[in-house]
N, C-alpha and C. Protein backbone atom coordinates (compact mmCIF):
# COMPACT_ATOMS: atom_id res chain seq x y z
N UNK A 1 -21.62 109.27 14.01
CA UNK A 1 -20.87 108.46 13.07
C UNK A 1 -20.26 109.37 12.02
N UNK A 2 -18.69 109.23 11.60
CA UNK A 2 -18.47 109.85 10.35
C UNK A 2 -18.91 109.38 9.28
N UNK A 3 -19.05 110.55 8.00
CA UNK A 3 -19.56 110.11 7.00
C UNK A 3 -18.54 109.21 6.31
N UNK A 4 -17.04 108.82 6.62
CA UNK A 4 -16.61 107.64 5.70
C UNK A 4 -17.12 106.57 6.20
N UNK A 5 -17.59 106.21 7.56
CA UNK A 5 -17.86 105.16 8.00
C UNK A 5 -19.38 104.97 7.51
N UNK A 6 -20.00 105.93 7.30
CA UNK A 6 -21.24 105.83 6.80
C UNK A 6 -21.03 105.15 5.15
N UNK A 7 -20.31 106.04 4.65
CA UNK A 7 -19.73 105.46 3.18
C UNK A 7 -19.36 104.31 3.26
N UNK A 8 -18.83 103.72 4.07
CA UNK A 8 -18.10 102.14 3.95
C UNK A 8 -19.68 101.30 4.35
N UNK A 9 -20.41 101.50 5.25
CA UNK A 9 -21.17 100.75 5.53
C UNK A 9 -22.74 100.88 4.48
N UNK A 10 -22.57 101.71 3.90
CA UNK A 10 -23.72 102.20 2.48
C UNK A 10 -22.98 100.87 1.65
N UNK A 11 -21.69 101.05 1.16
CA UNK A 11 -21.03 100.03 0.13
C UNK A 11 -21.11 99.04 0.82
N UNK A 12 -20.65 98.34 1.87
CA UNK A 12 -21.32 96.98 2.02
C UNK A 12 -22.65 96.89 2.47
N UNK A 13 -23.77 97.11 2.29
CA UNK A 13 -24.87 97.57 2.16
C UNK A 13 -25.25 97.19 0.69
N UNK A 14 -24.57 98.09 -0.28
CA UNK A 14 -24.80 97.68 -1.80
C UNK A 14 -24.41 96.47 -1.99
N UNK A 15 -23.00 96.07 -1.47
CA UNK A 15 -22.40 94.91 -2.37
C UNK A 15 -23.16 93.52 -1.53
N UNK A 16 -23.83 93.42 -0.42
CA UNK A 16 -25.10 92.52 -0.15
C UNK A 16 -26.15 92.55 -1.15
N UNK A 17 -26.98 93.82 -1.32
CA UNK A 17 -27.73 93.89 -2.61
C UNK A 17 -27.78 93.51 -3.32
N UNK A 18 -26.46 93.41 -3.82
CA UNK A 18 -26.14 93.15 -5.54
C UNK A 18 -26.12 91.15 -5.07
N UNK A 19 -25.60 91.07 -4.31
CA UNK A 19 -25.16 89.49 -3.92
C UNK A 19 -26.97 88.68 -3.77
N UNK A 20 -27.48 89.67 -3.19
CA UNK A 20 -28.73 88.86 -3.12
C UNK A 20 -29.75 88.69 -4.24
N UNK A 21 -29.56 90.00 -4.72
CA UNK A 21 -30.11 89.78 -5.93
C UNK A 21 -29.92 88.82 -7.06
N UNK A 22 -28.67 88.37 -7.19
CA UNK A 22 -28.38 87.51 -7.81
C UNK A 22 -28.32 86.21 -7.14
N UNK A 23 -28.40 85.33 -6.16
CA UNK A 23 -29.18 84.52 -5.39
C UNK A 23 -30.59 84.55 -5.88
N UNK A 24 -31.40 85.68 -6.01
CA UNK A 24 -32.75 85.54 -6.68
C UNK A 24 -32.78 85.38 -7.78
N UNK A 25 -31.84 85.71 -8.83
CA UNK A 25 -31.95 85.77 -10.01
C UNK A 25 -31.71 84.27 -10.08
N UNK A 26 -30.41 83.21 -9.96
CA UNK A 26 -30.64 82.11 -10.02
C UNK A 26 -31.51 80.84 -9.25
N UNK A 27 -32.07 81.44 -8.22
CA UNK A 27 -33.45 80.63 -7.55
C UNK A 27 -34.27 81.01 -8.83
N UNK A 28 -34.95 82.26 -9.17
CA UNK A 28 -36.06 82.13 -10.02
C UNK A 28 -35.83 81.34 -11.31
N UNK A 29 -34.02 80.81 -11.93
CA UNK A 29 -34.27 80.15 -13.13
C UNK A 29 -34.55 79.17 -12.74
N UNK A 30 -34.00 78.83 -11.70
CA UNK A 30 -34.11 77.31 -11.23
C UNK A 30 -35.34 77.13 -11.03
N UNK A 31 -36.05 77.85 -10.59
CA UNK A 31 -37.92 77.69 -10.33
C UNK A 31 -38.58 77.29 -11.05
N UNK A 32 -38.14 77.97 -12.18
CA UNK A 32 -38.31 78.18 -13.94
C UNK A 32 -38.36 76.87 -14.89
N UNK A 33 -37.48 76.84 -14.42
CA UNK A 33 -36.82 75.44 -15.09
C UNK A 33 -37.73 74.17 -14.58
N UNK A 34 -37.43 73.96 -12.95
CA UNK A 34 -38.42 72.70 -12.31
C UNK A 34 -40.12 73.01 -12.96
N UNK A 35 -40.20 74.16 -13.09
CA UNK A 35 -41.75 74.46 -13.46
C UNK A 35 -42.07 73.53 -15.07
N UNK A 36 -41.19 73.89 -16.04
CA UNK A 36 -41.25 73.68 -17.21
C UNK A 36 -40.83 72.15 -16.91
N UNK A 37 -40.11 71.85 -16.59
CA UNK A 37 -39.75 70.20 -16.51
C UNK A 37 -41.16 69.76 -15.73
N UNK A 38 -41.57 70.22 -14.52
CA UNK A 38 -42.64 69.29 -13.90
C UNK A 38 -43.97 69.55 -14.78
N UNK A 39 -44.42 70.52 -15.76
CA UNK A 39 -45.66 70.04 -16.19
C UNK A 39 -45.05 69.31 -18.24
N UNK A 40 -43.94 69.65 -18.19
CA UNK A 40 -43.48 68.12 -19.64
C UNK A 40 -43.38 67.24 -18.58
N UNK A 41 -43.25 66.97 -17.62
CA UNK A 41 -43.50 65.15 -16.88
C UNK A 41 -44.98 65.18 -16.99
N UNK A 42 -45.55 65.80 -16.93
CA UNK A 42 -47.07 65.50 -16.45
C UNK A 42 -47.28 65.02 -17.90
N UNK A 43 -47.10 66.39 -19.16
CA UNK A 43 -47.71 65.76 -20.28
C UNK A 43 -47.12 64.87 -20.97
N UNK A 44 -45.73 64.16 -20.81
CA UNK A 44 -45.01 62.95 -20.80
C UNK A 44 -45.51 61.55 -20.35
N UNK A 45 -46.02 61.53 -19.16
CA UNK A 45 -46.81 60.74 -18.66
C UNK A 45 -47.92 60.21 -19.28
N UNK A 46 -48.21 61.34 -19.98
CA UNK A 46 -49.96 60.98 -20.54
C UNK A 46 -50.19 60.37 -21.59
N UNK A 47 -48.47 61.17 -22.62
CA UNK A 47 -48.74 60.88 -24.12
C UNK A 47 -46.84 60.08 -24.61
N UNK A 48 -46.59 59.23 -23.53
CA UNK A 48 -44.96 58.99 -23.59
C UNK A 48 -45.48 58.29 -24.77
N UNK A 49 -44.48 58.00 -25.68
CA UNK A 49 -43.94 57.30 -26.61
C UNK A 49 -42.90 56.76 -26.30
N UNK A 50 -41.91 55.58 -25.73
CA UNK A 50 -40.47 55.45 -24.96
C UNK A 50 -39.82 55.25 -26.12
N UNK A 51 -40.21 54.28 -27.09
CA UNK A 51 -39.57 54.18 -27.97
C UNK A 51 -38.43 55.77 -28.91
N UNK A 52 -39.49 56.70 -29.53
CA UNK A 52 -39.58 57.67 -29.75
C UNK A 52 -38.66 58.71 -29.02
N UNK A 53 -39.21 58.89 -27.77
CA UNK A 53 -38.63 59.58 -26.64
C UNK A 53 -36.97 58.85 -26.39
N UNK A 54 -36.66 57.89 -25.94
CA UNK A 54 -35.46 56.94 -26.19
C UNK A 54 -35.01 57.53 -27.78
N UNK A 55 -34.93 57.28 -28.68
CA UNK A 55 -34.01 57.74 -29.69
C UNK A 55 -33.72 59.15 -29.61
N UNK A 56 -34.37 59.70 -29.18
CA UNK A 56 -34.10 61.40 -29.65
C UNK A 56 -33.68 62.05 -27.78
N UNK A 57 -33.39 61.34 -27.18
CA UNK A 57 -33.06 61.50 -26.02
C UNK A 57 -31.12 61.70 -25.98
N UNK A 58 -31.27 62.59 -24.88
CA UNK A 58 -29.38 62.85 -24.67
C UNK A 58 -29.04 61.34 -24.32
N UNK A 59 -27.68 61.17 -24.85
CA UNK A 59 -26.91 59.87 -24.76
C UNK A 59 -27.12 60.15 -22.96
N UNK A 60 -26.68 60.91 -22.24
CA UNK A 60 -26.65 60.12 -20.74
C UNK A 60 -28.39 60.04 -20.41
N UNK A 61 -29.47 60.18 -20.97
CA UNK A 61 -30.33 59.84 -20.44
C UNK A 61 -30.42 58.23 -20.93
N UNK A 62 -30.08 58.21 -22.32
CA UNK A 62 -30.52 56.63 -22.93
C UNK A 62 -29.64 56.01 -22.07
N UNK A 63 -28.44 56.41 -21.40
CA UNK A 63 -27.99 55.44 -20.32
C UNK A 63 -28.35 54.68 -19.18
N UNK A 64 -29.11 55.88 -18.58
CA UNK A 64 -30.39 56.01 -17.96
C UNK A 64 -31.11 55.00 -17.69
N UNK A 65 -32.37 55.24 -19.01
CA UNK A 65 -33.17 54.17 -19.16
C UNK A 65 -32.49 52.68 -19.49
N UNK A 66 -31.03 52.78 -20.11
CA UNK A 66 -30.67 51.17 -20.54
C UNK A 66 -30.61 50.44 -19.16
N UNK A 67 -29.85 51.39 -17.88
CA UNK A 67 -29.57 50.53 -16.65
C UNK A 67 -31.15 50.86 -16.02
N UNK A 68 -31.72 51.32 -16.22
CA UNK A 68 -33.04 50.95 -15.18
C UNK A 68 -33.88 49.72 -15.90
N UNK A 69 -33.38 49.78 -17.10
CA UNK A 69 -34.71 48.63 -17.70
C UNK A 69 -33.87 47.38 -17.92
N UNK A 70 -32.55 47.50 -18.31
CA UNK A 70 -32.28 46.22 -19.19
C UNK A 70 -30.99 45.86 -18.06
N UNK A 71 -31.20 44.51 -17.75
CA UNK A 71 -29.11 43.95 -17.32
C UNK A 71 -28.31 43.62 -18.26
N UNK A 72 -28.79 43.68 -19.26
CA UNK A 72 -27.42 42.81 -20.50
C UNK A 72 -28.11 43.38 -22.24
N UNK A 73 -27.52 44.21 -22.53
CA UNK A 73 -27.73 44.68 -23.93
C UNK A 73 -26.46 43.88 -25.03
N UNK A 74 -27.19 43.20 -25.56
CA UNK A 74 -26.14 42.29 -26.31
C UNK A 74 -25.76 43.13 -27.64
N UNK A 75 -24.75 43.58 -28.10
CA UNK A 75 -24.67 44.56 -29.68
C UNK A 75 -23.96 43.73 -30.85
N UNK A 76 -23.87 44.24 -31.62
CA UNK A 76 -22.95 43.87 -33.19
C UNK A 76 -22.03 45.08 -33.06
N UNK A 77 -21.07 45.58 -32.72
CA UNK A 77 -20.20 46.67 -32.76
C UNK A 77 -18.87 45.89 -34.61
N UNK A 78 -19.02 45.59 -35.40
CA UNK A 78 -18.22 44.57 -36.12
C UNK A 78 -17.66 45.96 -37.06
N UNK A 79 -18.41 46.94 -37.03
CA UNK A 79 -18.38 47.95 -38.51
C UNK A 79 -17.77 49.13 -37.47
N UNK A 80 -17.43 48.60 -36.09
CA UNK A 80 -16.64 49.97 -34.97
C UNK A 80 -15.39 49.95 -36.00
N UNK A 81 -14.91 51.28 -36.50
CA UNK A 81 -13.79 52.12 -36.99
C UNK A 81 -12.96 52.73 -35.60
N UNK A 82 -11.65 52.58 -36.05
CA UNK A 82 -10.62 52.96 -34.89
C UNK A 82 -10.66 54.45 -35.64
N UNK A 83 -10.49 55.42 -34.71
CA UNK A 83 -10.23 57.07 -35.36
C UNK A 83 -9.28 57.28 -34.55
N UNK A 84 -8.56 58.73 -35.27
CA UNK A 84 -7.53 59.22 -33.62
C UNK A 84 -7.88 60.41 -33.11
N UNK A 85 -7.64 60.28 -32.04
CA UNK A 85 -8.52 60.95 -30.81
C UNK A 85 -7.61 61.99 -30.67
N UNK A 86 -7.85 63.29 -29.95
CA UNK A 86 -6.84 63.69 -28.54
C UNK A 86 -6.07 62.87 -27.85
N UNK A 87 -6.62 61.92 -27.43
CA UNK A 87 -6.07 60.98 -26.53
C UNK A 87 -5.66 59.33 -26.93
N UNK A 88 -5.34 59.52 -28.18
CA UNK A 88 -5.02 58.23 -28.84
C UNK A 88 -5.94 57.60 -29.71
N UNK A 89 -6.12 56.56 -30.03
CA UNK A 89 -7.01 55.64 -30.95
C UNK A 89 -7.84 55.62 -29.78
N UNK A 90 -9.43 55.78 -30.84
CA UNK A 90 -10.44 55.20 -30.34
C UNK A 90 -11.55 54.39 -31.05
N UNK A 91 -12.45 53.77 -30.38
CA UNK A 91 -13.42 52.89 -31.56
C UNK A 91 -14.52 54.36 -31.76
N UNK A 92 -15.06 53.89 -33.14
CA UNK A 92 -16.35 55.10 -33.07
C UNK A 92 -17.35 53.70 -33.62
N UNK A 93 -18.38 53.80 -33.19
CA UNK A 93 -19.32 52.31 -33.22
C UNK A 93 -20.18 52.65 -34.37
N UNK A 94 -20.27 52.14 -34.95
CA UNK A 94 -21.49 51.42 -35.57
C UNK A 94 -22.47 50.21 -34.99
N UNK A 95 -22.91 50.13 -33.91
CA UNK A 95 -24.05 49.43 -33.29
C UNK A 95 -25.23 49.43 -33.86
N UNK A 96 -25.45 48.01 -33.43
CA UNK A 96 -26.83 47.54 -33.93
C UNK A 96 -26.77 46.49 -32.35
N UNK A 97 -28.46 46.61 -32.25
CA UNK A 97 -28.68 45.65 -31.03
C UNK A 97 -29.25 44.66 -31.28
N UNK A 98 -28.84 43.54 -31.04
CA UNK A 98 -28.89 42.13 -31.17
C UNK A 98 -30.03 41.44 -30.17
N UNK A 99 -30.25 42.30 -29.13
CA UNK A 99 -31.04 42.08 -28.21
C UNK A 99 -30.85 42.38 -26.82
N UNK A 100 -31.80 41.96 -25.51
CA UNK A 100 -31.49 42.29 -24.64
C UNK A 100 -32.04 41.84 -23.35
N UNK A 101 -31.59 41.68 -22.24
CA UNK A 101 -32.63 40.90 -21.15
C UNK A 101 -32.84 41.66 -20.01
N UNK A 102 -34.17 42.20 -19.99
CA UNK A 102 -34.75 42.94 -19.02
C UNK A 102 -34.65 42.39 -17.60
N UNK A 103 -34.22 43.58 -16.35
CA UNK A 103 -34.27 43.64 -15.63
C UNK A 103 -35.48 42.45 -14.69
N UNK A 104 -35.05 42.15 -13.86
CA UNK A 104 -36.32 41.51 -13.01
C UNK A 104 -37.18 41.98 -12.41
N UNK A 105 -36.76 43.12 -12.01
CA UNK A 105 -37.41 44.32 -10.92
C UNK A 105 -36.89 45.72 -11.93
N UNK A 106 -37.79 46.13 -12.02
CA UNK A 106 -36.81 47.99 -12.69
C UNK A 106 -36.95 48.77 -11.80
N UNK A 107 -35.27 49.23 -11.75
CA UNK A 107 -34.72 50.13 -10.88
C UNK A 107 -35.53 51.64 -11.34
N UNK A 108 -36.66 51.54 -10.33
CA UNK A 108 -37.62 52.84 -10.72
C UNK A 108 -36.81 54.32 -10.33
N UNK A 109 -35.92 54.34 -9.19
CA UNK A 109 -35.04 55.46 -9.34
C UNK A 109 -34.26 55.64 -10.56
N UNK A 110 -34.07 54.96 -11.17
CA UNK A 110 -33.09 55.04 -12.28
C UNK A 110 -34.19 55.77 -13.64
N UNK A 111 -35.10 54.83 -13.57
CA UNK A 111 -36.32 55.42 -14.54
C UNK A 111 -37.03 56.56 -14.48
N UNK A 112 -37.12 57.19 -13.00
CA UNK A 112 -37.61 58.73 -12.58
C UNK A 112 -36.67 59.53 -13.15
N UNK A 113 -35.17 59.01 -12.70
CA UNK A 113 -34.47 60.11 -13.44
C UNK A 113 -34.46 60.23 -14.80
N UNK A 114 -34.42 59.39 -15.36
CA UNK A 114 -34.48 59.09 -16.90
C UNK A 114 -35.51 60.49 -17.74
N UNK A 115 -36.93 59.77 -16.81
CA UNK A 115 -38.17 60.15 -17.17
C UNK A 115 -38.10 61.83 -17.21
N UNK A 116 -37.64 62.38 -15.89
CA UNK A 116 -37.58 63.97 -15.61
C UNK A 116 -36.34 64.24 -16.69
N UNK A 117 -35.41 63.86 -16.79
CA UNK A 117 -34.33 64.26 -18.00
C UNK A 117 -35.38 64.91 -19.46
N UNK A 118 -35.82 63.81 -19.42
CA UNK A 118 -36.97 63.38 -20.89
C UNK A 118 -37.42 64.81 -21.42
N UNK A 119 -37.59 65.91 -19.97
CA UNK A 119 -38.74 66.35 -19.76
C UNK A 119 -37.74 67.82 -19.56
N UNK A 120 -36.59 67.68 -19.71
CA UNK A 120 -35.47 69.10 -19.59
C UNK A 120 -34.98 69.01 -20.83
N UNK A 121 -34.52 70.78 -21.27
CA UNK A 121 -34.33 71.16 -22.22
C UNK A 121 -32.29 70.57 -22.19
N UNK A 122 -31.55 70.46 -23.37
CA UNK A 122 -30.45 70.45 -24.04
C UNK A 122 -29.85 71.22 -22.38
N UNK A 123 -30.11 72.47 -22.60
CA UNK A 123 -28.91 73.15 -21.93
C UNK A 123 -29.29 72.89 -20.43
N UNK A 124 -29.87 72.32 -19.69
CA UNK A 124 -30.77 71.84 -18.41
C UNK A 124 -29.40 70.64 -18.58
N UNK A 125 -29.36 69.65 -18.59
CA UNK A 125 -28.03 68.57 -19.07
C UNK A 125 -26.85 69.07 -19.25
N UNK A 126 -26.31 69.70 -19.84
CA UNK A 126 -24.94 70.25 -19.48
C UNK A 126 -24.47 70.77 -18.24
């Protein structure tokens, strides 16, 4: 074999290396991550507060839990202010909940996800 062909096949040689390595590098955050999320589910489980957990939760998780638990969230939106947007007028709410009528059955897929959200950090959600 000549040595350029040896040279070409050393460099793709490296540039696999480098490719796999970084395949490992994002499997191990991801590992990382399910690790830290699956034992906050465990100690979530033990010591939930929903109430608590629900307020201080990312808006798409409280979405979450609203469609797994509730069919009809009734609000007061009366104090919603129009602002202008990027994209035109929009309402910005002032809500208050008036009440609400729970599900008949709760959509427990909806609530697992909720629950494991609960249990991931800010940048885990983006």
């Amino acid at each position: 074999m000549s040595s350029s062909t040896l040279g070409s096949e050393q460099k793709r040689i490296d540039n696999e290396i480098a490719e796999l390595k970084a395949v490992v590098d994002g499997a191990t955050k991801a590992r990382t991550s399910a690790q830290r999320s699956y034992r906050a589910a465990l100690e979530l489980a033990t010591t939930l507060e929903l109430e608590k957990a629900y307020l201080n939760a990312h808006p798409q998780l409280r979405r979450c839990l609203n469609q797994a638990l509730f069919t009809k969230i009734q609000i007061d939106d009366t104090n919603a202010v129009m602002v202008k947007g990027h994209f035109g007028p929009s309402k910005e709410h002032d809500v208050r909940v008036l009440g609400v009528e729970l599900h008949p059955k709760i959509d427990h897929q909806r609530l697992a996800q909720a629950v494991v959200g609960l249990t991931m950090e800010e940048a885990d959600l983006e």
